[in-house]
Protein backbone atom coordinates (compact mmCIF):
# COMPACT_ATOMS: atom_id res chain seq x y z
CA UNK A 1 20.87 45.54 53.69
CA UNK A 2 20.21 47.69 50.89
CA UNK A 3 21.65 44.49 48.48
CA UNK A 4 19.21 41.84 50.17
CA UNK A 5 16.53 44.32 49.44
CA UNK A 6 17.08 44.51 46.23
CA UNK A 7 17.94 40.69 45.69
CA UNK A 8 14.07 40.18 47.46
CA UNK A 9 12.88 42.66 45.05
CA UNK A 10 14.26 40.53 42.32
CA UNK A 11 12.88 37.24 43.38
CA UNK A 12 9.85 38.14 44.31
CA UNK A 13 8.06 38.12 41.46
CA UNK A 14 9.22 34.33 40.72
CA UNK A 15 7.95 33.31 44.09
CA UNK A 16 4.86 35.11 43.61
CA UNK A 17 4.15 33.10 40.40
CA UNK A 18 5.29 29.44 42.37
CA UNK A 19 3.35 29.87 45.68
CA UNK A 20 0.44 30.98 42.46
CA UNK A 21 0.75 27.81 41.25
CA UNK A 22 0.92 25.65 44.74
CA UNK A 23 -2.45 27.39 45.31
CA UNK A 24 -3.88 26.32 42.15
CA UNK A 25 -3.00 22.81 42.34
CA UNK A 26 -4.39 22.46 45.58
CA UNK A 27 -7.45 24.74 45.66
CA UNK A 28 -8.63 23.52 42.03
CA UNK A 29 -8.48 19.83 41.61
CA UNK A 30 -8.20 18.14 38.56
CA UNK A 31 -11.29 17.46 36.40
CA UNK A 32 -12.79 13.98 37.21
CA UNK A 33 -12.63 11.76 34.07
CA UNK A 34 -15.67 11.92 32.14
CA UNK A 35 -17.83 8.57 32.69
CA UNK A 36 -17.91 6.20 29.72
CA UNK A 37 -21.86 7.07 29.03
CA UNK A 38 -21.11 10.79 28.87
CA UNK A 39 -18.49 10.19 26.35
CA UNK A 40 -20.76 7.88 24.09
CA UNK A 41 -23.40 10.31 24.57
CA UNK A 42 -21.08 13.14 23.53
CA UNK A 43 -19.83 11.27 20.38
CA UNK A 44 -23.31 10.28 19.21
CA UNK A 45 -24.15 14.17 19.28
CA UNK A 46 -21.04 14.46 16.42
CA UNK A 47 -22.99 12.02 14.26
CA UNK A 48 -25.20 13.31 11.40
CA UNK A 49 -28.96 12.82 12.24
CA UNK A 50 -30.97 9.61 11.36
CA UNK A 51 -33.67 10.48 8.93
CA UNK A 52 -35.92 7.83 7.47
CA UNK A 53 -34.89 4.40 6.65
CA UNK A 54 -34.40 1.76 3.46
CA UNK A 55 -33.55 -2.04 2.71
CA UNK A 56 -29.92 -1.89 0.76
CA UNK A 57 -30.14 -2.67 -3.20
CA UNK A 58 -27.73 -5.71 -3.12
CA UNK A 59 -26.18 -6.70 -6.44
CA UNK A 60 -24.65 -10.23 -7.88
CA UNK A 61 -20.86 -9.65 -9.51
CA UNK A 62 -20.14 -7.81 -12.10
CA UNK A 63 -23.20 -5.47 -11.20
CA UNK A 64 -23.10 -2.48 -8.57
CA UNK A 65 -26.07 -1.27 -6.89
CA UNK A 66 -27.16 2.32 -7.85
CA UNK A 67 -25.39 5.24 -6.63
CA UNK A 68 -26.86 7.09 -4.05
CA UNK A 69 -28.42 10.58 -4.41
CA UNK A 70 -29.70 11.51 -1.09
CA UNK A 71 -27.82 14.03 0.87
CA UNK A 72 -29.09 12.93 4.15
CA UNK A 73 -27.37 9.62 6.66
CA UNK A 74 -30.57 7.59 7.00
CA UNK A 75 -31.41 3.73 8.21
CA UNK A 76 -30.03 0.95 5.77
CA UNK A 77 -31.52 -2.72 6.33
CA UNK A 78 -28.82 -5.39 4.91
CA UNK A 79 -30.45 -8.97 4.95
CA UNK A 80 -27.90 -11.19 3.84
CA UNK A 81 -28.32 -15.30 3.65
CA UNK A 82 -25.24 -17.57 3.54
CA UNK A 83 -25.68 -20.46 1.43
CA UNK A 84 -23.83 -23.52 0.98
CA UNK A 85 -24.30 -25.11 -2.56
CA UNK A 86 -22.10 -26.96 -5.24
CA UNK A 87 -20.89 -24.87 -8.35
CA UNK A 88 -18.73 -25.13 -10.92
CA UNK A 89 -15.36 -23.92 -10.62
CA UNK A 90 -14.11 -24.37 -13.97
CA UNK A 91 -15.50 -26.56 -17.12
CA UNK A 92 -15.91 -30.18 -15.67
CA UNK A 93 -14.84 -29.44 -12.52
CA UNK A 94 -17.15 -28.95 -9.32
CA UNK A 95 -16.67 -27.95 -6.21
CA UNK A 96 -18.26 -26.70 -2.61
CA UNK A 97 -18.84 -22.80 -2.17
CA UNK A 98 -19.50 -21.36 0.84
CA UNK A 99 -21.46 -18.18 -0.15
CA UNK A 100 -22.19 -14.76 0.72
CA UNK A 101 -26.10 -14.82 -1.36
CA UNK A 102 -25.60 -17.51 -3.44
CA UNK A 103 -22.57 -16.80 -5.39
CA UNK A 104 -19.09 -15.91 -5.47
CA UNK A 105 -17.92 -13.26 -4.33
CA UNK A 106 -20.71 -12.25 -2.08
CA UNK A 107 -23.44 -9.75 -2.74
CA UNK A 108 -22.26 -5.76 -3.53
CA UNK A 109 -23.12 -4.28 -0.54
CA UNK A 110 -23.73 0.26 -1.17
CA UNK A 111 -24.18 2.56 1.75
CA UNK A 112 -23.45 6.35 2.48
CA UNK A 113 -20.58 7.47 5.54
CA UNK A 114 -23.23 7.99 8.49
CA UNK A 115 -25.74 5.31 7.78
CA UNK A 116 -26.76 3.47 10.04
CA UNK A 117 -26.28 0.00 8.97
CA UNK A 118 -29.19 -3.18 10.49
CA UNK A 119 -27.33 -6.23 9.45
CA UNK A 120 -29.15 -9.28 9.61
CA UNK A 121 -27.80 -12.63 8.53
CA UNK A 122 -29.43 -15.88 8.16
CA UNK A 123 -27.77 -18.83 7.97
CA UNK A 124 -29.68 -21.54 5.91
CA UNK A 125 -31.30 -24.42 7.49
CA UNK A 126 -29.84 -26.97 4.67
CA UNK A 127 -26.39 -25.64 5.38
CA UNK A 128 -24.14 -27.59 7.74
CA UNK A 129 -21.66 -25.41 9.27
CA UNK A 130 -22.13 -21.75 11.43
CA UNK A 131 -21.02 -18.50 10.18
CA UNK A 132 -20.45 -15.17 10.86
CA UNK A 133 -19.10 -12.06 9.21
CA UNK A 134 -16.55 -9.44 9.58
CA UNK A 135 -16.97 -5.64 7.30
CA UNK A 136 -13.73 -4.51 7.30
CA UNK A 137 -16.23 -0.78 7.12
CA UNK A 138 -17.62 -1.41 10.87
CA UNK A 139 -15.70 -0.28 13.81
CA UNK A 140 -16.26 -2.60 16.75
CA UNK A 141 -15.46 -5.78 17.56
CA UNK A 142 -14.81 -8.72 15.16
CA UNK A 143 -16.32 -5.90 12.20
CA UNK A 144 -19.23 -7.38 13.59
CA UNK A 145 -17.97 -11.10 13.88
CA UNK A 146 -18.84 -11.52 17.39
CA UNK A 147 -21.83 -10.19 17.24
CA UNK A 148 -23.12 -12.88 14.24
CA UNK A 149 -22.48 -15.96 15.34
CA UNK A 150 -24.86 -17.36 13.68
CA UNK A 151 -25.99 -21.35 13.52
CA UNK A 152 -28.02 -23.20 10.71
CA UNK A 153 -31.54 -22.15 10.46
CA UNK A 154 -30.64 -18.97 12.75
CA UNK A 155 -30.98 -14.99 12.05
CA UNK A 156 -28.88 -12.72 13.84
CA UNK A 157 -29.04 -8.59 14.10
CA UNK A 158 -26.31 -6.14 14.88
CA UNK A 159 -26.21 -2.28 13.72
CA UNK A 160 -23.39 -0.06 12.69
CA UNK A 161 -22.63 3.20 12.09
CA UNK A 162 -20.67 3.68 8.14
CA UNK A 163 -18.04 6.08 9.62
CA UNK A 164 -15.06 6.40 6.84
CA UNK A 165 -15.95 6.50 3.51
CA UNK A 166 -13.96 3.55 1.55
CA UNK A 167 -14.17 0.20 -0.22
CA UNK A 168 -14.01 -2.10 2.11
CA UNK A 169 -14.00 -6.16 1.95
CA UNK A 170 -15.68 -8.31 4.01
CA UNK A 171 -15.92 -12.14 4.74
CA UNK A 172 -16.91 -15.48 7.34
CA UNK A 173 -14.70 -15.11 10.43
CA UNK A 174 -15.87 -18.56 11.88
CA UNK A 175 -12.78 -20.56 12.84
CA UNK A 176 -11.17 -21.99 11.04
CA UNK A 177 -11.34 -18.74 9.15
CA UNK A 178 -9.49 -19.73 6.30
CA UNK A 179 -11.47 -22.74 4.89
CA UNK A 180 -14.69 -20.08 5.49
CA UNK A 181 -12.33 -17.67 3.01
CA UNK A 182 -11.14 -20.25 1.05
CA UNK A 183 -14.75 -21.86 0.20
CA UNK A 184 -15.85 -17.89 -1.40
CA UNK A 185 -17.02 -16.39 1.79
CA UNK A 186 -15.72 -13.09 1.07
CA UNK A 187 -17.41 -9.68 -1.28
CA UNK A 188 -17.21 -5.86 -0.69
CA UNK A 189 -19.08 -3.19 0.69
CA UNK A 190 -19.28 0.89 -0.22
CA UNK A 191 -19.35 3.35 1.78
CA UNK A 192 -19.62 6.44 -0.35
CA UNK A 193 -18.81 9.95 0.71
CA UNK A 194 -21.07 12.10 2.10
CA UNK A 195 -20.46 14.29 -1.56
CA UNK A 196 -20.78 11.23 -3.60
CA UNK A 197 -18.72 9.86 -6.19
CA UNK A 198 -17.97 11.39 -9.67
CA UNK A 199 -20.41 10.31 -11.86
CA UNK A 200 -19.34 7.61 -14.75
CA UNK A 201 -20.94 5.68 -17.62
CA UNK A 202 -20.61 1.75 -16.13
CA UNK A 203 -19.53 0.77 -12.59
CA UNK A 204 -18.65 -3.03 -12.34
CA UNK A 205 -17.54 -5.30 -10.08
CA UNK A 206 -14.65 -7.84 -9.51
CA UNK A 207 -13.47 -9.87 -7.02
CA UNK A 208 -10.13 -12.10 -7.03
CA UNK A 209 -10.06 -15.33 -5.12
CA UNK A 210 -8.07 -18.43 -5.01
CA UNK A 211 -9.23 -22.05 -4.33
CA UNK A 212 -7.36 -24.98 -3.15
CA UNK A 213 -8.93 -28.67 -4.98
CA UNK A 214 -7.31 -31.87 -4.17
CA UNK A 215 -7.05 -32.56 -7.97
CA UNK A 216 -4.87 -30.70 -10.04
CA UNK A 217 -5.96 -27.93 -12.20
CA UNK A 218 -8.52 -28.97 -14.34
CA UNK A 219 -9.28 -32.32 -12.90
CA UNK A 220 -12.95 -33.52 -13.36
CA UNK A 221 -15.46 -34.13 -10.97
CA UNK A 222 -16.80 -32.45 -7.88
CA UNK A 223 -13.32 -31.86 -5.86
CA UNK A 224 -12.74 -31.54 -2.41
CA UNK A 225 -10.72 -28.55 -0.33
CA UNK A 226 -7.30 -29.08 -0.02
CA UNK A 227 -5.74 -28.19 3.68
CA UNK A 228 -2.19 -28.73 2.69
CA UNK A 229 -1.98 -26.74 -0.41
CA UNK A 230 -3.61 -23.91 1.41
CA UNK A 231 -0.90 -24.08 4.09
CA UNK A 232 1.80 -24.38 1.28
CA UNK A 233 -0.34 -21.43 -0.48
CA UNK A 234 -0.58 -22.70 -3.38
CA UNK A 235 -3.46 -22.86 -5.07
CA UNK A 236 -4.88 -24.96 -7.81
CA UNK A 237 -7.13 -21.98 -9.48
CA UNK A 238 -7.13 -18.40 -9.13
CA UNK A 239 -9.87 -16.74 -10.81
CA UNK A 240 -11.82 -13.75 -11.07
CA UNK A 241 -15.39 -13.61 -9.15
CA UNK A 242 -15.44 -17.54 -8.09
CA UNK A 243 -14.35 -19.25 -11.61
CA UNK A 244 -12.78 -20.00 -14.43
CA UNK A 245 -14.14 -17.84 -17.40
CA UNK A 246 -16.41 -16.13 -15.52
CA UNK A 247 -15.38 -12.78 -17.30
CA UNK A 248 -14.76 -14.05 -20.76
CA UNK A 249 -16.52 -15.23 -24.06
CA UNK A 250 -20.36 -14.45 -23.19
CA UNK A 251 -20.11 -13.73 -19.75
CA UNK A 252 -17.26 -10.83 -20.75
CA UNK A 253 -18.25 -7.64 -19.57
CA UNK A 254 -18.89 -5.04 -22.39
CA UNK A 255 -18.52 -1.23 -22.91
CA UNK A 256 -18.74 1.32 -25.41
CA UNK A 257 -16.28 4.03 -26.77
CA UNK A 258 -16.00 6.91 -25.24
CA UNK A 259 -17.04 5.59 -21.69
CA UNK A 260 -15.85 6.09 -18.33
CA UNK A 261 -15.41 2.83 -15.96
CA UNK A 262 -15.09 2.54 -12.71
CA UNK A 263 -13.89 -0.94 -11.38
CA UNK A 264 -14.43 -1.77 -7.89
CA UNK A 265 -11.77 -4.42 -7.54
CA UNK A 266 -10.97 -6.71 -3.88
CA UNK A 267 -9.27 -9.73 -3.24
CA UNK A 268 -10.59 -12.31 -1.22
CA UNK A 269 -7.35 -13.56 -0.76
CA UNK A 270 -7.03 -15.89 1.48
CA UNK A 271 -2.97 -15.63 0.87
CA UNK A 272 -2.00 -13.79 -2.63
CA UNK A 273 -1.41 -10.61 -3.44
CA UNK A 274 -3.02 -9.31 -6.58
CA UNK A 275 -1.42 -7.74 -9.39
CA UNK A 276 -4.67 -6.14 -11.29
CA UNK A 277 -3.60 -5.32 -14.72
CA UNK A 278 -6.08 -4.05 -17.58
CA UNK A 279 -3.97 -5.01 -20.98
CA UNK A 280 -4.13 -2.58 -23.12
CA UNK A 281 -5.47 0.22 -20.99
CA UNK A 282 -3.90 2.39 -18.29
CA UNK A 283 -6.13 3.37 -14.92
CA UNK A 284 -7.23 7.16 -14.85
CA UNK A 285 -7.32 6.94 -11.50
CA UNK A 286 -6.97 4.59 -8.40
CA UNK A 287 -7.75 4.95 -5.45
CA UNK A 288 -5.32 2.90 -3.15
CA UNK A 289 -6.10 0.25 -1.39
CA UNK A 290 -9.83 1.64 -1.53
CA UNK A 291 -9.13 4.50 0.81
CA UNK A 292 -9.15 8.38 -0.22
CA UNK A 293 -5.42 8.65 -1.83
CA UNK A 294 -6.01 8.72 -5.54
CA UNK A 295 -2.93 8.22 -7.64
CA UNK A 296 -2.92 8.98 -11.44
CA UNK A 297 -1.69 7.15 -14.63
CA UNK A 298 -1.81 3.72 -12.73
CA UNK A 299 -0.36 0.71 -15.30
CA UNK A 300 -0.68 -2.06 -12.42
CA UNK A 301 -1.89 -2.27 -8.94
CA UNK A 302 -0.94 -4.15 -5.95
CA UNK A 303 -4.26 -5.58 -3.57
CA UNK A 304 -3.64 -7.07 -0.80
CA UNK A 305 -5.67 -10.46 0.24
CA UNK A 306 -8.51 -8.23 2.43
CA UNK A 307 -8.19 -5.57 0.46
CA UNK A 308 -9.32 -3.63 -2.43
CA UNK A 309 -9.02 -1.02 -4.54
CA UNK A 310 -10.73 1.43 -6.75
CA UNK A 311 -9.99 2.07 -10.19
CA UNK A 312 -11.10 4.71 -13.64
CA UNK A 313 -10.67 4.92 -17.12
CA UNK A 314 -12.44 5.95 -19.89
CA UNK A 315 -11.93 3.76 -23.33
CA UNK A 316 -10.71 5.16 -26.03
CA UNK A 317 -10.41 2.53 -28.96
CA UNK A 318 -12.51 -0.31 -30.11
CA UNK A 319 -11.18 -4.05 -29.44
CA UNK A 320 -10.74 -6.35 -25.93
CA UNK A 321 -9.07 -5.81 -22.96
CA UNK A 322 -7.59 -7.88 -21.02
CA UNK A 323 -7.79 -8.22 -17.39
CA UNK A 324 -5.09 -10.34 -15.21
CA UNK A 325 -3.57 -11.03 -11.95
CA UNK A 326 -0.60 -9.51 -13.83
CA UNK A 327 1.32 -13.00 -11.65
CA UNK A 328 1.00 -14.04 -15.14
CA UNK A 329 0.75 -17.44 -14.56
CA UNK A 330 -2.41 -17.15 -12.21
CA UNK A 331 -3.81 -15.51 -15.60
CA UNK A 332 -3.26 -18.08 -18.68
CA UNK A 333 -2.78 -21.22 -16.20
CA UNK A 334 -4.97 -20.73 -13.03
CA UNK A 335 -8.00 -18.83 -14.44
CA UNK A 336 -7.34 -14.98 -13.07
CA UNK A 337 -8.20 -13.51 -16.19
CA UNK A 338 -11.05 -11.78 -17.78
CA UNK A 339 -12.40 -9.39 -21.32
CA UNK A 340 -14.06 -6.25 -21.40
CA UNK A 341 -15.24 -6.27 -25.29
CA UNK A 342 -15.48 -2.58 -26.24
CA UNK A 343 -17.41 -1.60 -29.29
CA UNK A 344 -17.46 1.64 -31.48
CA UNK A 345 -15.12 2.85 -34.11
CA UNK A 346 -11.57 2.39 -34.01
CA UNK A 347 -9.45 5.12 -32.92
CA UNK A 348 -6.44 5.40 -35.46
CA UNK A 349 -4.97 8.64 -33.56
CA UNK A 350 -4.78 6.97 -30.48
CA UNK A 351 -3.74 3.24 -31.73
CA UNK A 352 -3.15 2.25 -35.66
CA UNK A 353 -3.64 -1.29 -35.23
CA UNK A 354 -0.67 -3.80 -37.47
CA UNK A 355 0.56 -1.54 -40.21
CA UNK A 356 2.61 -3.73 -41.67
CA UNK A 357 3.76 -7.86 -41.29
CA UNK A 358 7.12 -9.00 -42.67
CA UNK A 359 8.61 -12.71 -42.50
CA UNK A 360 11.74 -12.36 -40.09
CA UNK A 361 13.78 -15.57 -39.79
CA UNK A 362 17.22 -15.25 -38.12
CA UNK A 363 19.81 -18.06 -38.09
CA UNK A 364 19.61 -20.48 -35.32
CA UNK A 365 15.87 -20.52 -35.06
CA UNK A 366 14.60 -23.32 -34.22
CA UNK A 367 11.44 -25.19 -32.85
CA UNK A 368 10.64 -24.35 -29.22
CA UNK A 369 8.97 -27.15 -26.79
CA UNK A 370 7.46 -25.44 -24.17
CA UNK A 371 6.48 -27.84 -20.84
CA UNK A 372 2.73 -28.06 -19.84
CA UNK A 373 0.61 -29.76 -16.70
CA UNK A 374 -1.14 -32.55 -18.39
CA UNK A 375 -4.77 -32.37 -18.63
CA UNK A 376 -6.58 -34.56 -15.99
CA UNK A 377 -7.40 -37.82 -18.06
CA UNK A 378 -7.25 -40.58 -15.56
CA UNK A 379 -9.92 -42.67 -17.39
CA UNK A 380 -10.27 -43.19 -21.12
CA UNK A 381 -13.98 -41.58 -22.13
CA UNK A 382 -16.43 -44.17 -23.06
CA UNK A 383 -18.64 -42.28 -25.40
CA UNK A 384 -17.69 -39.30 -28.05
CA UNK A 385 -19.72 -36.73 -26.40
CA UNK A 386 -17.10 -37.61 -23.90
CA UNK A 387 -14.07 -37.31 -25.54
CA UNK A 388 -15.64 -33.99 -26.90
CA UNK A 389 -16.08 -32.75 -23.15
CA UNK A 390 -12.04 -33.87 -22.31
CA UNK A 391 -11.03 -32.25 -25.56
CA UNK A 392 -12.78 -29.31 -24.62
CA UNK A 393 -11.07 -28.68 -21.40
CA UNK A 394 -7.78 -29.43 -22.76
CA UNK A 395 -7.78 -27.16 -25.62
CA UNK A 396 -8.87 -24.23 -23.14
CA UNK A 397 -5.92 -24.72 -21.04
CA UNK A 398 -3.43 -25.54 -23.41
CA UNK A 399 -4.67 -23.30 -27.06
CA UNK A 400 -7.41 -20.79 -26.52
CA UNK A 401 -4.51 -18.01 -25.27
CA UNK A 402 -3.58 -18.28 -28.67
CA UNK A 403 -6.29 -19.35 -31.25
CA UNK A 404 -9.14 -17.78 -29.15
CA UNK A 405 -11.74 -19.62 -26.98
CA UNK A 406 -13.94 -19.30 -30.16
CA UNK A 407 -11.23 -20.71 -32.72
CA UNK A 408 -10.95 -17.77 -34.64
CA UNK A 409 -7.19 -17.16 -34.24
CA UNK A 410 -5.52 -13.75 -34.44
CA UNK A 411 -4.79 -12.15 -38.19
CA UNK A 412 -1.54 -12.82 -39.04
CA UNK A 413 0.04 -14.63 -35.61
CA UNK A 414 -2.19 -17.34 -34.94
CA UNK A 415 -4.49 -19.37 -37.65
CA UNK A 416 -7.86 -19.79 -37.08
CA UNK A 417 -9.53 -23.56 -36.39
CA UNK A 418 -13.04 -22.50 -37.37
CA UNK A 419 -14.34 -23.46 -40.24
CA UNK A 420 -10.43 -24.51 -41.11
CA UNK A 421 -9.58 -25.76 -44.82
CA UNK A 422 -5.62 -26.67 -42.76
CA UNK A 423 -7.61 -29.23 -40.33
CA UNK A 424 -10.46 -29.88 -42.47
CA UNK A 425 -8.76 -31.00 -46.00
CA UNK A 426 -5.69 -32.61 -44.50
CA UNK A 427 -6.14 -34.36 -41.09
CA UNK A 428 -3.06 -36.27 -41.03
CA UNK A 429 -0.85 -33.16 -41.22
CA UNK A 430 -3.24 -31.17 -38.20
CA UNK A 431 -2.25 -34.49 -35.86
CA UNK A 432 1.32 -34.24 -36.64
CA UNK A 433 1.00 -30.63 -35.79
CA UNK A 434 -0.55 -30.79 -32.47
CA UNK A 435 2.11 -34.19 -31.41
CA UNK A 436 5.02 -32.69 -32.74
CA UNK A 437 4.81 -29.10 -32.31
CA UNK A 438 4.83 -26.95 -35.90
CA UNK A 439 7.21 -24.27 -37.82
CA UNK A 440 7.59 -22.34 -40.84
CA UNK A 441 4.81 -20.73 -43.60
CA UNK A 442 1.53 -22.16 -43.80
CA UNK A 443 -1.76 -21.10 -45.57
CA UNK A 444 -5.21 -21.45 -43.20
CA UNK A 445 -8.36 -20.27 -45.50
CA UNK A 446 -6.40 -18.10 -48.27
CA UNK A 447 -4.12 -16.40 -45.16
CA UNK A 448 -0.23 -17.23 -44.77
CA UNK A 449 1.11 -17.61 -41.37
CA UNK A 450 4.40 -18.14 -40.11
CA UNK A 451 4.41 -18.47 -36.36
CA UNK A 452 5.68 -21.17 -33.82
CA UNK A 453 3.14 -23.56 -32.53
CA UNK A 454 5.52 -25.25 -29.01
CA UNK A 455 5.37 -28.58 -29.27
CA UNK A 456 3.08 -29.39 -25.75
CA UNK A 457 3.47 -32.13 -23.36
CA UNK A 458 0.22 -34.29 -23.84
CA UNK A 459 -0.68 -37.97 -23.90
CA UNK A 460 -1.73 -39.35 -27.45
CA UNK A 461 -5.17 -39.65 -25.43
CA UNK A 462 -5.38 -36.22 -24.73
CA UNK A 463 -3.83 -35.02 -28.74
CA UNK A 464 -6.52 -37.41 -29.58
CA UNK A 465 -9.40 -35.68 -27.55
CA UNK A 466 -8.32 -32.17 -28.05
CA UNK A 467 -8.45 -32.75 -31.94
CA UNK A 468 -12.09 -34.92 -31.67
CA UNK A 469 -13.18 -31.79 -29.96
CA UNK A 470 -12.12 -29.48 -32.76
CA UNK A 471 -13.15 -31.54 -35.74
CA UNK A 472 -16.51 -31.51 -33.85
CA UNK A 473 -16.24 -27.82 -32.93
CA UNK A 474 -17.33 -24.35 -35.05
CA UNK A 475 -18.91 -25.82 -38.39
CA UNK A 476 -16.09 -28.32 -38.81
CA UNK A 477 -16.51 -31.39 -40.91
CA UNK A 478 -16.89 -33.56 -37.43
CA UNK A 479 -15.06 -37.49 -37.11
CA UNK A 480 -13.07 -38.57 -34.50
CA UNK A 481 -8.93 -39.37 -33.96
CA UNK A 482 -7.82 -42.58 -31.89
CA UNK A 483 -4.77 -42.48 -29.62
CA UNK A 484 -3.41 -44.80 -32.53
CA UNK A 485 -3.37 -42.32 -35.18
CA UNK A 486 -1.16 -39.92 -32.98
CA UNK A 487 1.44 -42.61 -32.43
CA UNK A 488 1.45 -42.77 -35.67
CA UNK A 489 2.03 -39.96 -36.64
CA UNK A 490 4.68 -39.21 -33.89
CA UNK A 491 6.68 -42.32 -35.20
């Protein structure tokens, strides 16, 4: 007896705390779920308070809209029109946009995390097809897509609230969504920090996109989108904010020594991945994928089509940098490549420039012929301001990489054609040198060279053209040279 009353005394306390529980279970009942109105009510009580309201500063690529000083979340209007018009796409060579504002990429959108964002978009009356758009910055359905449906001649309104801070892309969602992408229907939006940004000397902006032309690269004429190449993914041009050269010779952006940049970079997409590579600089900083990690000492970036990212340097040396869709071949043969002309003195401690040129020959050298797309010349040009305008486009994609979209050539690798005493004084010898592909020491206005010009694949049309447009081009003496001279001088 005396063991079972001890034994009780032991388990006692354990039943005590079970029948404890029983009771609680059944004499408190579990909280009811909180109704969907309470919770919504209870969120909007975590959001910052509303004070005042403005219409959004938009901005045209490469400019950003102003960086924003209040400290306050406050009403931002966004009144955005899609337009449909015909632009070029590369010298010669038209084609359809779809646009976010006009142009390609769409319009720089700036707000501040807890804004409260109006978005209205108006779809013009001339256009023909209905669009929509999708922030990758708004949570809720579609990033707004289903709530901007929006036919020609129509207006529609949604609001959102800016809740994570990031650089965000955003584009048509209108099926079929990828023609809508793949016409330029695509830019990027801010949200800033509630602390801001770190304040720099230039902020620009750049957008990568790809477009798919039934005519080859280059071909003339206003050309239509191609379906099956953008299933296949690949595109005819890939270029930096909606064309060829639309970041080099005077549209190249420009800084100063000393400066601090800050790129805001996306990619349209609709399929490739960038590569964003500044040559001859290395990013500061970047943040990834435009969200909050920030890595350091950044040489090349990946951005994913729908994505973007963020990234900072300040320039240290005078000269041009290069920027590319380091895919090199989107760069020099597609168009995804663009300058940033920085003036100021030269920085020797940082960068000595060519301190010294020697002639090295080994044995077994020997002339290189390097294959290349022919330039588009289905029909012969009937007048010479014709043949100019075909010479023109083939000596961008086949020669400015190397003598300069301005003919000036680079010191002591490649000689200039301006003002050139070699193609000037001689012509016979310049033909032969474009047909045939070129080797070994020559002098170009009192400078020796000794480079490797590849011998290119092009028509005796197209040597023809290229050379009519140089004789005509950069205070040269002017003429013209026939198809019949080149077979000449290739025999």
């Amino acid at each position: 007896m005396k063991k079972n009353k001890s034994h009780f005394k032991k388990l006692f306390p354990k039943l005590f705390l079970i029948n404890l529980m029983a009771f609680s279970l059944t004499a408190c009942p579990a909280p009811k779920e909180s109704a969907a109105d309470t919770t919504a009510e209870h969120f909007a009580k975590q959001l910052p308070e509303i004070q005042g309201e403005e219409q959004a500063v938009l901005t045209h690529a490469p400019q950003v809209p102003p960086a924003i000083t209040r400290k306050h979340a406050t009403k931002v209007t966004v009144k955005m029109d899609v337009i449909e018009q015909e632009g070029e796409l590369s010298e010669g060579v038209r084609y359809t946009f779809w646009t976010f504002g006009g142009k390609v990429p769409g319009q720089f959108i700036r707000v501040r995390e807890g804004d409260l964002v109006e978005f209205h978009l108006r779809n013009h009356p001339n256009n023909k097809m209905p669009h929509n758009i999708d922030l990758h910055a708004v949570t809720g359905p579609g990033g707004g897509a289903s709530a901007s449906f929006t036919a020609p001649g129509q207006e529609t309104v949604f609001s959102f609230r800016a809740l994570n801070p990031g650089l965000y892309v955003y584009h048509c969602a209108t099926a079929p969504v990828g023609i809508h992408i793949a016409n330029g229907m695509y830019g990027l939006i801010l949200v800033e920090p509630k602390a801001g940004l770190p304040p720099v000397d230039q902020e620009l902006y750049i957008m990568q996109g790809e477009f798919y032309t039934q005519g080859a690269y280059g071909k003339p004429g206003l050309q239509p989108f191609s379906m099956e190449k953008a299933l296949a993914e690949k595109p005819d041009y890939v270029v930096f904010n909606g064309a060829v050269g639309a970041l080099t010779g005077d549209k190249a952006l420009t800084a100063k020594v000393g400066e601090r940049l800050r790129l805001y970079v996306g990619n349209g997409g609709p399929n490739l991945i960038s590569s964003f590579h500044a040559i001859g600089e290395i990013f500061d900083n970047v943040r990834h994928e435009g969200g909050t990690l920030v890595n350091h000492n950044v040489q090349t970036t990946l951005i994913p089509a729908g994505g973007a990212s963020v990234a900072e340097f300040k320039v240290e040396t005078s000269g041009s940098l290069v920027l590319v869709d380091h895919s090199i071949f989107r760069a020099f043969n597609k168009g995804a490549l663009g300058m940033i002309k920085v003036s100021g003195e030269e920085n020797k401690a940082v960068f000595s420039g060519q301190q010294e040129a020697k002639v090295y020959l080994p044995e077994g050298s020997a002339r290189q012929t390097m294959p290349q797309e022919k330039a588009p010349t289905s029909t012969a040009a009937k007048t010479l301001e014709d043949r100019i305008a075909r010479g023109s486009i083939i000596y961008k994609q086949n020669c400015a990489a190397c003598h300069q979209p301005d003919g000036a050539g680079v010191k002591g690798a490649f000689p200039p054609l301006a003002k050139s005493d070699y193609l000037n004084n001689n012509l016979k010898q310049s033909i032969h040198a474009v047909a045939n592909g070129l080797e070994g020491p020559i002098v170009v206005n009192g400078e020796s060279y000794n480079s490797v010009m590849p011998k290119l694949q092009l028509s005796d049309q197209e040597v023809a053209y290229v050379l009519t447009y140089l004789l005509n081009s950069w205070e040269n003496k002017g003429g013209e040279v026939t198809p019949e001279m080149v077979k000449q001088e290739r025999e």
